[in-house]
N, C-alpha and C. Protein backbone atom coordinates (compact mmCIF):
# COMPACT_ATOMS: atom_id res chain seq x y z
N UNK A 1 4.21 13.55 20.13
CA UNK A 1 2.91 13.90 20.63
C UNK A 1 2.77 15.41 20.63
N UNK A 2 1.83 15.83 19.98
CA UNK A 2 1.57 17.26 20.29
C UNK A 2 1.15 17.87 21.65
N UNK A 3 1.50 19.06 22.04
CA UNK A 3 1.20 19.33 23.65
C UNK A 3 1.18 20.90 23.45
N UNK A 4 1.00 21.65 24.66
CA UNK A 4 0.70 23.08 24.46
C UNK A 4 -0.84 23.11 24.12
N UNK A 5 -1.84 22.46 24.48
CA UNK A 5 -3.09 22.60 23.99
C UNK A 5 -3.50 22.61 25.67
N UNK A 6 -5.28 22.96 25.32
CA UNK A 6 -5.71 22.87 26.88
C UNK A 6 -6.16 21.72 28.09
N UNK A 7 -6.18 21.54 28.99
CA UNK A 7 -6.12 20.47 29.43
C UNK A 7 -7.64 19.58 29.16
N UNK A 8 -7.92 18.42 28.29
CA UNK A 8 -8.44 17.37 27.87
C UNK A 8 -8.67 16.52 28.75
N UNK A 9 -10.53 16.42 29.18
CA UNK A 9 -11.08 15.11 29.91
C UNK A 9 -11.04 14.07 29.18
N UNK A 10 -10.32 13.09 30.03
CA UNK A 10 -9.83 11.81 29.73
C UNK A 10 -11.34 11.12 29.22
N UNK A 11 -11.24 10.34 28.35
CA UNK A 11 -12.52 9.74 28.18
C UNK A 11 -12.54 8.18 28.89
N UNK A 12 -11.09 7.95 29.46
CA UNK A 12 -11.47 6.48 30.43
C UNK A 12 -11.04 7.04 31.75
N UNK A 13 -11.51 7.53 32.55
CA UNK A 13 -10.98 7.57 33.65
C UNK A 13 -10.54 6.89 34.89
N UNK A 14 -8.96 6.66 35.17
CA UNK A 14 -8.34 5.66 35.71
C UNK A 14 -9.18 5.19 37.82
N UNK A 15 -9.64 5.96 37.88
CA UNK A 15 -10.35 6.16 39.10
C UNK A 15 -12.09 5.36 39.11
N UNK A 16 -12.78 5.04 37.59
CA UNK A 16 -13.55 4.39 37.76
C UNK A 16 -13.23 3.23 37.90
N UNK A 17 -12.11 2.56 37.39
CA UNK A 17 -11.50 1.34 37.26
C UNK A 17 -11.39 0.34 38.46
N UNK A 18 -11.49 1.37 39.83
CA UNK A 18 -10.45 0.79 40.31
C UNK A 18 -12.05 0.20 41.57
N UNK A 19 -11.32 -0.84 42.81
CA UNK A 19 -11.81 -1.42 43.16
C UNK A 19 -12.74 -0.76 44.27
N UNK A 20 -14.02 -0.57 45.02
CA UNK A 20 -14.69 -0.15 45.75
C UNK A 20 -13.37 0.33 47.04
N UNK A 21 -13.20 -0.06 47.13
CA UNK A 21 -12.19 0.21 48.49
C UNK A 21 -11.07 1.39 48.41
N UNK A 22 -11.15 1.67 47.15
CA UNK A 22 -10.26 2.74 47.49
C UNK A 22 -10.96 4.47 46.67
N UNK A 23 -12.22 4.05 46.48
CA UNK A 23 -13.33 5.10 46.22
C UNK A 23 -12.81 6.52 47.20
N UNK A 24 -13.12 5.66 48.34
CA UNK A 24 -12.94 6.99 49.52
C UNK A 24 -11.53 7.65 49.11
N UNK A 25 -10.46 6.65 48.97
CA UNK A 25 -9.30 7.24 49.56
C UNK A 25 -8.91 8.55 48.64
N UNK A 26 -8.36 9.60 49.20
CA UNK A 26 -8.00 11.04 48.90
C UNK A 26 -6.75 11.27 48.52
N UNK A 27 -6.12 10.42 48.55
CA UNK A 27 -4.75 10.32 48.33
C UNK A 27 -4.61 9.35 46.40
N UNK A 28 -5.52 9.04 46.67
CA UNK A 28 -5.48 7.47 45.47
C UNK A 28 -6.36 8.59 44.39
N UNK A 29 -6.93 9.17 44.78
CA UNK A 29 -7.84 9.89 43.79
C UNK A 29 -7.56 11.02 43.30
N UNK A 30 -6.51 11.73 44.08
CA UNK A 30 -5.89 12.73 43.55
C UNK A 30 -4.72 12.05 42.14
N UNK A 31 -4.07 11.37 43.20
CA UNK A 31 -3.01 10.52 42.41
C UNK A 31 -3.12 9.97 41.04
N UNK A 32 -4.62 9.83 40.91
CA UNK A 32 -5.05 9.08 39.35
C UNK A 32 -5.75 10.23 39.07
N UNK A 33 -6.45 11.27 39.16
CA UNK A 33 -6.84 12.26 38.54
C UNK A 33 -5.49 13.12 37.83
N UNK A 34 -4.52 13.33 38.41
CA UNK A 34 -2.88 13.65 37.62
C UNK A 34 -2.56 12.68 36.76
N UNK A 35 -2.39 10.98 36.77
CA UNK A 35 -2.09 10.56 35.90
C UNK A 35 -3.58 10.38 35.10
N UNK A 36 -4.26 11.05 34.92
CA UNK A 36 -5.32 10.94 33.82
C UNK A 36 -5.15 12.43 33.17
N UNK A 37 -4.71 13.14 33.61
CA UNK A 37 -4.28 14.30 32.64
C UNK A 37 -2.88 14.07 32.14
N UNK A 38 -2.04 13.35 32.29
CA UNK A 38 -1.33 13.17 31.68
C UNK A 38 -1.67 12.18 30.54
N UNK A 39 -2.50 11.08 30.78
CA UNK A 39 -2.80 10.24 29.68
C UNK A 39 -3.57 10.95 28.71
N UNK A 40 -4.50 11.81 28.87
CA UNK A 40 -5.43 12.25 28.12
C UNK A 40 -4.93 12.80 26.86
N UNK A 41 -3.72 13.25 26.66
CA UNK A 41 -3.41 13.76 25.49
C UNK A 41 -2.91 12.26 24.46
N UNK A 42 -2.29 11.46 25.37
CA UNK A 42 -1.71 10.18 24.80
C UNK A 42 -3.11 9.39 24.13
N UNK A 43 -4.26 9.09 24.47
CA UNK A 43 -5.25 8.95 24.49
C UNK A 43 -6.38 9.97 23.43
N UNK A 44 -6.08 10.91 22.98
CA UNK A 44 -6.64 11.90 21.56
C UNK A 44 -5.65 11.59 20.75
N UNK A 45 -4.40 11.67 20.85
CA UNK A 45 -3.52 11.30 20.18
C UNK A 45 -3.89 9.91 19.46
N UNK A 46 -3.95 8.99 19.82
CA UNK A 46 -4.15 7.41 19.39
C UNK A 46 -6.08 7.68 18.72
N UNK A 47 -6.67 8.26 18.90
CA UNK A 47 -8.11 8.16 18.78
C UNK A 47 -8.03 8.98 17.05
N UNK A 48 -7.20 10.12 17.29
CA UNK A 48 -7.05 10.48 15.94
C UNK A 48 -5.96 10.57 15.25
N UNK A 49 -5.41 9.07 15.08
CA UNK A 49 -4.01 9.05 14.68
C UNK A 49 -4.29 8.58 12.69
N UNK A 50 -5.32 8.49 12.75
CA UNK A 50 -5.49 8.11 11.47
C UNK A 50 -5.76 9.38 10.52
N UNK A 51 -6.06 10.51 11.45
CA UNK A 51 -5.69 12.13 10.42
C UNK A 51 -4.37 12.22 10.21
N UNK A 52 -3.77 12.12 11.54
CA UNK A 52 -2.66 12.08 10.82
C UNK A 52 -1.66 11.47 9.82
N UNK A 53 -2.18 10.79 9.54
CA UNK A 53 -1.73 10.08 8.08
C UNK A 53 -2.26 10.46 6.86
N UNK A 54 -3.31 11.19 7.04
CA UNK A 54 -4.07 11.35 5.97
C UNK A 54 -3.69 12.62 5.28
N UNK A 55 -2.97 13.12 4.45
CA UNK A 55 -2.42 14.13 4.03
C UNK A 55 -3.66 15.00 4.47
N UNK A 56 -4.40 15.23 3.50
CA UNK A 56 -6.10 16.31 3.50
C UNK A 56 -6.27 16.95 4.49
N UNK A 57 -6.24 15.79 5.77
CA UNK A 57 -6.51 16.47 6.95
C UNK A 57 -5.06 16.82 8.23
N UNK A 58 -4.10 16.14 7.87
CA UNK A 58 -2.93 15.86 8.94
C UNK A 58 -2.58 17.33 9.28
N UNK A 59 -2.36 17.93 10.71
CA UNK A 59 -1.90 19.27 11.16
C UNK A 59 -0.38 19.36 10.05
N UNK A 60 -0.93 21.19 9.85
CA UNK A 60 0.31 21.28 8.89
C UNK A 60 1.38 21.18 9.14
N UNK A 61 1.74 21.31 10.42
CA UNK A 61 3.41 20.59 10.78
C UNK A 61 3.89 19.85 10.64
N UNK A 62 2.82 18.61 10.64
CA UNK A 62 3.18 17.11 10.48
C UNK A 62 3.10 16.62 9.03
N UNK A 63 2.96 17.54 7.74
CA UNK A 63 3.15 16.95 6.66
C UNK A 63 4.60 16.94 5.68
N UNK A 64 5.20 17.56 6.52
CA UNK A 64 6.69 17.60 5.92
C UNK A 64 7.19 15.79 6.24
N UNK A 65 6.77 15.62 7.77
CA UNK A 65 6.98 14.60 7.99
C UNK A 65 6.20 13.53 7.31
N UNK A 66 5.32 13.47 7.04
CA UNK A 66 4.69 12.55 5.98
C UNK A 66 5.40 12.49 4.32
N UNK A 67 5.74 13.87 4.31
CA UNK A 67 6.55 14.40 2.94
C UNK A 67 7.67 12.95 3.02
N UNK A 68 8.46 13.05 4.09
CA UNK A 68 9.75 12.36 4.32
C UNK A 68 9.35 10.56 4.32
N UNK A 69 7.84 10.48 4.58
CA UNK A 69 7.94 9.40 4.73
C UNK A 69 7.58 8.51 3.17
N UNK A 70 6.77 9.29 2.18
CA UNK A 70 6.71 8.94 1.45
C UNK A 70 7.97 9.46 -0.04
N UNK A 71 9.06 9.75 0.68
CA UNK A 71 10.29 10.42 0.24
C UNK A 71 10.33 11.25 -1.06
N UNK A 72 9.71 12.47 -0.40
CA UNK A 72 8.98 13.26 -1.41
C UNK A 72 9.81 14.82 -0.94
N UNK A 73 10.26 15.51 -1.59
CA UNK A 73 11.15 16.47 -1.17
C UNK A 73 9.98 17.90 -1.40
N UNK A 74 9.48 18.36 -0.44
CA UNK A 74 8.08 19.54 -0.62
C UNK A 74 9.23 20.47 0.18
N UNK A 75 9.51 21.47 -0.38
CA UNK A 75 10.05 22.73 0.12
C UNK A 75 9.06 23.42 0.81
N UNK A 76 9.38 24.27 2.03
CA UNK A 76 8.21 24.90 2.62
C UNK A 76 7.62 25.86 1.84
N UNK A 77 8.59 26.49 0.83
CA UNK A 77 7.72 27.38 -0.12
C UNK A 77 6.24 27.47 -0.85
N UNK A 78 6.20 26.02 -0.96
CA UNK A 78 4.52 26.13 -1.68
C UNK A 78 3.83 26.04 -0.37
N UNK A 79 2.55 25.98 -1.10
CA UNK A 79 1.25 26.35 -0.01
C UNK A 79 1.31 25.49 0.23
N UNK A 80 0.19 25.47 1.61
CA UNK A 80 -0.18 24.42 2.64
C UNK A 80 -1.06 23.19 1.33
N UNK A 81 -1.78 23.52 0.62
CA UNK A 81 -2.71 23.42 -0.41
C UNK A 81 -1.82 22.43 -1.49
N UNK A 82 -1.34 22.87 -1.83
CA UNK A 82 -0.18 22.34 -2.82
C UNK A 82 0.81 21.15 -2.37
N UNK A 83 1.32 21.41 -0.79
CA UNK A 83 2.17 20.11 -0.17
C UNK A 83 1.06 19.42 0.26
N UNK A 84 -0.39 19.32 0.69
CA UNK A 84 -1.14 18.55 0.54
C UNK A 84 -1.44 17.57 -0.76
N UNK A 85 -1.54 18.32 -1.30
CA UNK A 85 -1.51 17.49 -2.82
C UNK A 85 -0.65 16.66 -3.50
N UNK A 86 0.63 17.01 -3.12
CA UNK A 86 1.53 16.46 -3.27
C UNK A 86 2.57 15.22 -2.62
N UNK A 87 2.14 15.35 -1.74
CA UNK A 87 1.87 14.01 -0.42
C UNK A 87 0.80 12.80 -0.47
N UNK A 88 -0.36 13.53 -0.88
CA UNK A 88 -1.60 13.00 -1.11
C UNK A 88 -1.42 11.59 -2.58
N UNK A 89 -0.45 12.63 -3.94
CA UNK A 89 0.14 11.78 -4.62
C UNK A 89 1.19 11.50 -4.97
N UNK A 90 2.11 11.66 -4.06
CA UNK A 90 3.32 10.85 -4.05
C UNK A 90 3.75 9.88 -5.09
N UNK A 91 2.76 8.74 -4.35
CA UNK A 91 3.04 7.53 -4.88
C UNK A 91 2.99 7.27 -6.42
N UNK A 92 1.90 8.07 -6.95
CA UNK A 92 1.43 8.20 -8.12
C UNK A 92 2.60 9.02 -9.12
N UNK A 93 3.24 9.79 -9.02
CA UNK A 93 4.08 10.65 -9.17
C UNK A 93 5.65 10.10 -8.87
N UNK A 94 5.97 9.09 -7.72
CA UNK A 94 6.97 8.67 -7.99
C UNK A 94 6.84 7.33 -9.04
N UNK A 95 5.78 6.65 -9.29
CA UNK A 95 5.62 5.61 -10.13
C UNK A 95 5.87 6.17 -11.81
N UNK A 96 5.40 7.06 -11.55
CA UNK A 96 5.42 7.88 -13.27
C UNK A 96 7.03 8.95 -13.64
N UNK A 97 7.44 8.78 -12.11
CA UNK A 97 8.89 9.42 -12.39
C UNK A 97 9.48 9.60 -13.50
N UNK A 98 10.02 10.57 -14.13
CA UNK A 98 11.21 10.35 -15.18
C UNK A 98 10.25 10.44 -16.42
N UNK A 99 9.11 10.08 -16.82
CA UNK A 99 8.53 9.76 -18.21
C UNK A 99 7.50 11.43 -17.85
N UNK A 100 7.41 11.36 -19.58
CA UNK A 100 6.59 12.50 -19.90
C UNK A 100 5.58 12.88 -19.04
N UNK A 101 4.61 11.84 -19.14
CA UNK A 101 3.32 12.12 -18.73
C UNK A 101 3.42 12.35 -16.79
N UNK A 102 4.38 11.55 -16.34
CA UNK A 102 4.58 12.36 -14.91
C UNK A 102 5.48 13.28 -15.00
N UNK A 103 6.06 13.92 -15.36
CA UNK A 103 6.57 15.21 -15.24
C UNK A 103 5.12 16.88 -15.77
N UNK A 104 4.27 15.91 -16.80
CA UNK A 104 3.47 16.87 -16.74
C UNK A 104 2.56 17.09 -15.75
N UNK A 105 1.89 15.69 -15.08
CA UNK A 105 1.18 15.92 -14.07
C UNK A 105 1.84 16.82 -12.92
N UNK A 106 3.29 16.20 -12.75
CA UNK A 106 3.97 17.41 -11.45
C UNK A 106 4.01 18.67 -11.29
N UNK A 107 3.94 18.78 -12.60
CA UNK A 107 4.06 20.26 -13.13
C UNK A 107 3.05 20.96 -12.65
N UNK A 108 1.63 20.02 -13.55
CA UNK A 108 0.62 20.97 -13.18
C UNK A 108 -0.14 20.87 -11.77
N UNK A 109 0.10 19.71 -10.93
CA UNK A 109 0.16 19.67 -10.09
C UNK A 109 0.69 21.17 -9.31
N UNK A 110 1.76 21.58 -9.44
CA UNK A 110 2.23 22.45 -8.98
C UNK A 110 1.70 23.78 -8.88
N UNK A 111 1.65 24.51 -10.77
CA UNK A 111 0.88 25.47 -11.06
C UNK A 111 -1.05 25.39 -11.84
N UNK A 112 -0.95 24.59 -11.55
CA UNK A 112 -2.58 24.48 -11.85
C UNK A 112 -2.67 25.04 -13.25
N UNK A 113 -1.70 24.90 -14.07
CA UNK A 113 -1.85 25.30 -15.33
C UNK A 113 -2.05 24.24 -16.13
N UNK A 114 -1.77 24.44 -17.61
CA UNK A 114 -1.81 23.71 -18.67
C UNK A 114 -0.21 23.51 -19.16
N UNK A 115 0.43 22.27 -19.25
CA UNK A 115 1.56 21.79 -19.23
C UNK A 115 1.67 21.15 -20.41
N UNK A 116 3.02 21.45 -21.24
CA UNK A 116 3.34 21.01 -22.23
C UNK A 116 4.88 20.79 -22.20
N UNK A 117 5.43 19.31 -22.87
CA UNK A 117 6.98 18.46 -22.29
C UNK A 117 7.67 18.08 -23.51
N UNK A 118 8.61 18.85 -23.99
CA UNK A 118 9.26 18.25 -24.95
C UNK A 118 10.45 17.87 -24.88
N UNK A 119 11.11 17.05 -25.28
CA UNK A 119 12.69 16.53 -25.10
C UNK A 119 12.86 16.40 -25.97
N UNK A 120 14.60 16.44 -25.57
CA UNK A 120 15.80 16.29 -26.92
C UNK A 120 15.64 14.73 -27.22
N UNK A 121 15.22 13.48 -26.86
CA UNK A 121 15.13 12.70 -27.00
C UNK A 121 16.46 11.63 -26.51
N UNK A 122 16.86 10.55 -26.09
CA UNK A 122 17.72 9.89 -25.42
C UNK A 122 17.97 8.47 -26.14
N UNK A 123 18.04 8.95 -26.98
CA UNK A 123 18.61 6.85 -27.85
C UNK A 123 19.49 7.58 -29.20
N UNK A 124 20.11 7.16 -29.58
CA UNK A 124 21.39 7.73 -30.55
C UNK A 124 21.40 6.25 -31.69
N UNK A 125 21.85 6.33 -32.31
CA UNK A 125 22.67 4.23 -33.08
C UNK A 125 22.52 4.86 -34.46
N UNK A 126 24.04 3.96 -35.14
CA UNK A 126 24.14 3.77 -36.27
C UNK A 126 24.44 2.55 -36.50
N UNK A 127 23.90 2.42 -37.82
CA UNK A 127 24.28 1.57 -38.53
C UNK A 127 25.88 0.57 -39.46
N UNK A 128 26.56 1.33 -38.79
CA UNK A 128 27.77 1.27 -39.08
C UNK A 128 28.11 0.55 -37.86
N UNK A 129 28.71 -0.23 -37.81
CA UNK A 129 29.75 -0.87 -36.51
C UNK A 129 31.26 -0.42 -36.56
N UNK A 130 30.99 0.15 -35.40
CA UNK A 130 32.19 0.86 -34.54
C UNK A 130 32.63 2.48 -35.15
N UNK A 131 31.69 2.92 -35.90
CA UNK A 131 31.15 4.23 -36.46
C UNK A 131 30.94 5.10 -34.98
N UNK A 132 31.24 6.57 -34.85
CA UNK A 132 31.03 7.29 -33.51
C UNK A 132 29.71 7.48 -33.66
N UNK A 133 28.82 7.62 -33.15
CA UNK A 133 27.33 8.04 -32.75
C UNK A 133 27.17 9.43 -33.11
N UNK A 134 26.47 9.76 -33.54
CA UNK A 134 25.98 11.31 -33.89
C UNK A 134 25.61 11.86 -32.70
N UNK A 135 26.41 13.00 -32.74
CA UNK A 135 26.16 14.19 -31.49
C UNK A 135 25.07 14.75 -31.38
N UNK A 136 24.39 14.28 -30.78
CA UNK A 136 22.91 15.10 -30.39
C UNK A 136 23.04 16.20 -29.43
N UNK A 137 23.87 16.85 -28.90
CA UNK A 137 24.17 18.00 -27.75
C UNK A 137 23.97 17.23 -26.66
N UNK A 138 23.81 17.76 -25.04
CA UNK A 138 23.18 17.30 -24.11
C UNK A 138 21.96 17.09 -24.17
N UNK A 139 21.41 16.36 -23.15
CA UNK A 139 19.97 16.11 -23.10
C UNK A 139 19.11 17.08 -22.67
N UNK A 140 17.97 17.87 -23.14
CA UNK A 140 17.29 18.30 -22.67
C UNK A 140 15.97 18.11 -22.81
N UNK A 141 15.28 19.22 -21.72
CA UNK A 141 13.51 18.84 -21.60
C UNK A 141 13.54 20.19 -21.19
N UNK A 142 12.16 20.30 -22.39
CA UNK A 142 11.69 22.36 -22.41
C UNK A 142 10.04 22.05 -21.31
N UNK A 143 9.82 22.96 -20.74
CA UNK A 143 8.31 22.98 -20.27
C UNK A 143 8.07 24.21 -20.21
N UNK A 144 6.83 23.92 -20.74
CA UNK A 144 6.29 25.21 -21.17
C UNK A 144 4.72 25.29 -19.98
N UNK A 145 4.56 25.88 -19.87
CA UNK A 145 3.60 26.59 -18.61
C UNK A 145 2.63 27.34 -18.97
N UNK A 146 1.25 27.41 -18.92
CA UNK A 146 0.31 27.83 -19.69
C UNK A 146 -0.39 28.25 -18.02
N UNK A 147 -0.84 29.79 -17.54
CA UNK A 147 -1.28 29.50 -17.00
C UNK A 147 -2.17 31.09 -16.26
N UNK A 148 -2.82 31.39 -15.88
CA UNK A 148 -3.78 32.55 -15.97
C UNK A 148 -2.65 33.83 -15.45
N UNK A 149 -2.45 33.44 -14.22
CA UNK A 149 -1.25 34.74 -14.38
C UNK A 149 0.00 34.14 -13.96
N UNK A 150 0.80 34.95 -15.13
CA UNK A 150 2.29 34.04 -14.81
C UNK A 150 3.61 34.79 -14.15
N UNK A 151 3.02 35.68 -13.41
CA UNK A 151 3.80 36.33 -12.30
C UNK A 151 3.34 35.83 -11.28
N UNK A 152 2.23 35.44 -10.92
CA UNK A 152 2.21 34.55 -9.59
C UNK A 152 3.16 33.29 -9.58
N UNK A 153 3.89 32.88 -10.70
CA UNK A 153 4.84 31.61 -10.48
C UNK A 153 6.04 31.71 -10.02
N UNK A 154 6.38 30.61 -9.06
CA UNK A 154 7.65 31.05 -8.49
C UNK A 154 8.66 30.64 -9.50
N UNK A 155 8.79 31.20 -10.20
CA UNK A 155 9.86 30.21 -11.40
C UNK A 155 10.88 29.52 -10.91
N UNK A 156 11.72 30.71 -9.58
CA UNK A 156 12.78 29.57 -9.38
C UNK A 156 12.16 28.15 -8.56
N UNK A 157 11.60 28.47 -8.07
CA UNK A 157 11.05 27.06 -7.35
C UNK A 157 10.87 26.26 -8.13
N UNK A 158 10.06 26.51 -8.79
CA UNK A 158 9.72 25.42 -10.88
C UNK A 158 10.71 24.64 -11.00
N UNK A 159 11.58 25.61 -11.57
CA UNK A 159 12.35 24.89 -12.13
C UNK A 159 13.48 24.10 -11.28
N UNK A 160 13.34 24.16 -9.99
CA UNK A 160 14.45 23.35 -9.03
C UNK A 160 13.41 22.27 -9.07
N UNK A 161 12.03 22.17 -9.13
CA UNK A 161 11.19 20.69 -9.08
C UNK A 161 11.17 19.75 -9.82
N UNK A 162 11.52 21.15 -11.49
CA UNK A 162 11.45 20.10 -11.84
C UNK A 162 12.99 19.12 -12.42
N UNK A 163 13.74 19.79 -12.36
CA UNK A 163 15.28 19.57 -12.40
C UNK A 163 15.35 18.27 -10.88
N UNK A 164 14.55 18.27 -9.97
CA UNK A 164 14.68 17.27 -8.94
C UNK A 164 13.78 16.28 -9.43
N UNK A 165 12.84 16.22 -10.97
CA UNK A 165 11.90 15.34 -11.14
C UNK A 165 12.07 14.51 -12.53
N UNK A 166 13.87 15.03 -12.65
CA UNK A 166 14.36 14.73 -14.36
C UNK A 166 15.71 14.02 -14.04
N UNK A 167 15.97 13.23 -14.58
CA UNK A 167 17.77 12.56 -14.17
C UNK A 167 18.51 13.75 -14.50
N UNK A 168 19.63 13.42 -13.42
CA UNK A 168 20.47 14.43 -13.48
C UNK A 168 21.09 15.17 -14.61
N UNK A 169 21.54 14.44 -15.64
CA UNK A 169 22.22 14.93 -16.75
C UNK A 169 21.23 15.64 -17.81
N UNK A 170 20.04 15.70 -17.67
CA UNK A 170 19.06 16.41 -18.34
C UNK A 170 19.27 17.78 -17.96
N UNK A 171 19.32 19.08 -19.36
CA UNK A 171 19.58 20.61 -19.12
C UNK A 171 17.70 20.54 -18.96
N UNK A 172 17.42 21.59 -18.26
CA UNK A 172 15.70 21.68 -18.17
C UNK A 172 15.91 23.78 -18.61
N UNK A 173 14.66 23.30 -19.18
CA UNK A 173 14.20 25.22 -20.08
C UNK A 173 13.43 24.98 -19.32
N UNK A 174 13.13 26.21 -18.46
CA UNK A 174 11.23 26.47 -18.24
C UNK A 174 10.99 28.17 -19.20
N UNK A 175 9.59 28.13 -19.53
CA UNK A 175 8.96 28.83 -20.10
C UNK A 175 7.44 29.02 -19.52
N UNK A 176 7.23 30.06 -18.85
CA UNK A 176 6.14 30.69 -18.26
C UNK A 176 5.05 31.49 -18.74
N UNK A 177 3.91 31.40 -19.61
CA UNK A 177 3.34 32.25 -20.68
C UNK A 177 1.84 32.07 -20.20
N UNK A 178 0.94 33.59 -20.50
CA UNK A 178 -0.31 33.27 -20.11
C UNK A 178 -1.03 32.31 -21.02
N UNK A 179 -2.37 32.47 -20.91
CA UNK A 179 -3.35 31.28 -21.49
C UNK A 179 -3.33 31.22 -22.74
């Protein structure tokens, strides 16, 4: 529950509730005017619990925790703007995991640029039985980054996203170039 805010009129107050007979009493009315400031935050809390789920709008503290829930690794480094977005599509982004076309969206997701994904490619075979396989080197994936100014990019950040958005044994190039 969030707290440290200012003190909030209860919108049910526990003192209308109660039965004619103890209207007067001064003791009963103090007593439920304290536990109605204590409810009152419990009570905004539950009324707008559905922002907080909502990436767009959820207080920015609470989206790391949303980050975690949709098991999405957002470093505090990007903007408030950017881990919104990225929370927002999660789901979309872990469904497309691993393949081209979601690694480009993540990308540009990220830098709002124009994204381009090439790989060393991952299937090997010959025709020969029990012939060694032709050495293709390790695996890699180049990305190239198209994007208005490319000193505003955090490169190292980039490229730890996207190295966290490629199977492990993949080498990753990034390449950062204006428009």
């Amino acid at each position: 529950m969030r707290t440290g805010g200012p003190t909030l009129p209860t919108p049910h107050p526990l003192a209308d509730r109660l039965p004619a007979v103890y209207l007067e009493d001064d003791f009963t009315q103090r007593f439920l005017a304290a536990l109605d400031e204590v409810l009152a935050p419990v009570f905004t809390a539950l009324d707008g619990f559905a922002g907080y789920l909502d990436p767009r709008v959820a207080p920015e503290d609470f989206l790391d925790w949303l980050a975690h829930w949709v098991a999405l690794d957002v470093g505090e480094g990007w903007s408030v703007q950017h881990r919104r977005l990225l929370v927002a599509t999660a789901v979309r982004l872990h469904r497309r995991r691993g393949t081209r076309p979601g690694l480009v969206e993540h990308v540009s997701l990220l830098t709002g640029g124009r994204v381009e994904v090439s790989d060393s490619g991952g299937c090997t075979s010959t025709d020969r039985p029990g012939a060694p396989l032709p050495d293709g080197g390790p695996a890699r994936v180049t990305v190239r980054v198209r994007v208005a100014d490319p000193g505003a990019v955090d490169r190292v950040r980039l490229a730890a996203a996207i190295a966290a958005a490629v199977p492990a044994h993949v080498v990753v190039e990034l390449e950062v170039g204006g428009p």
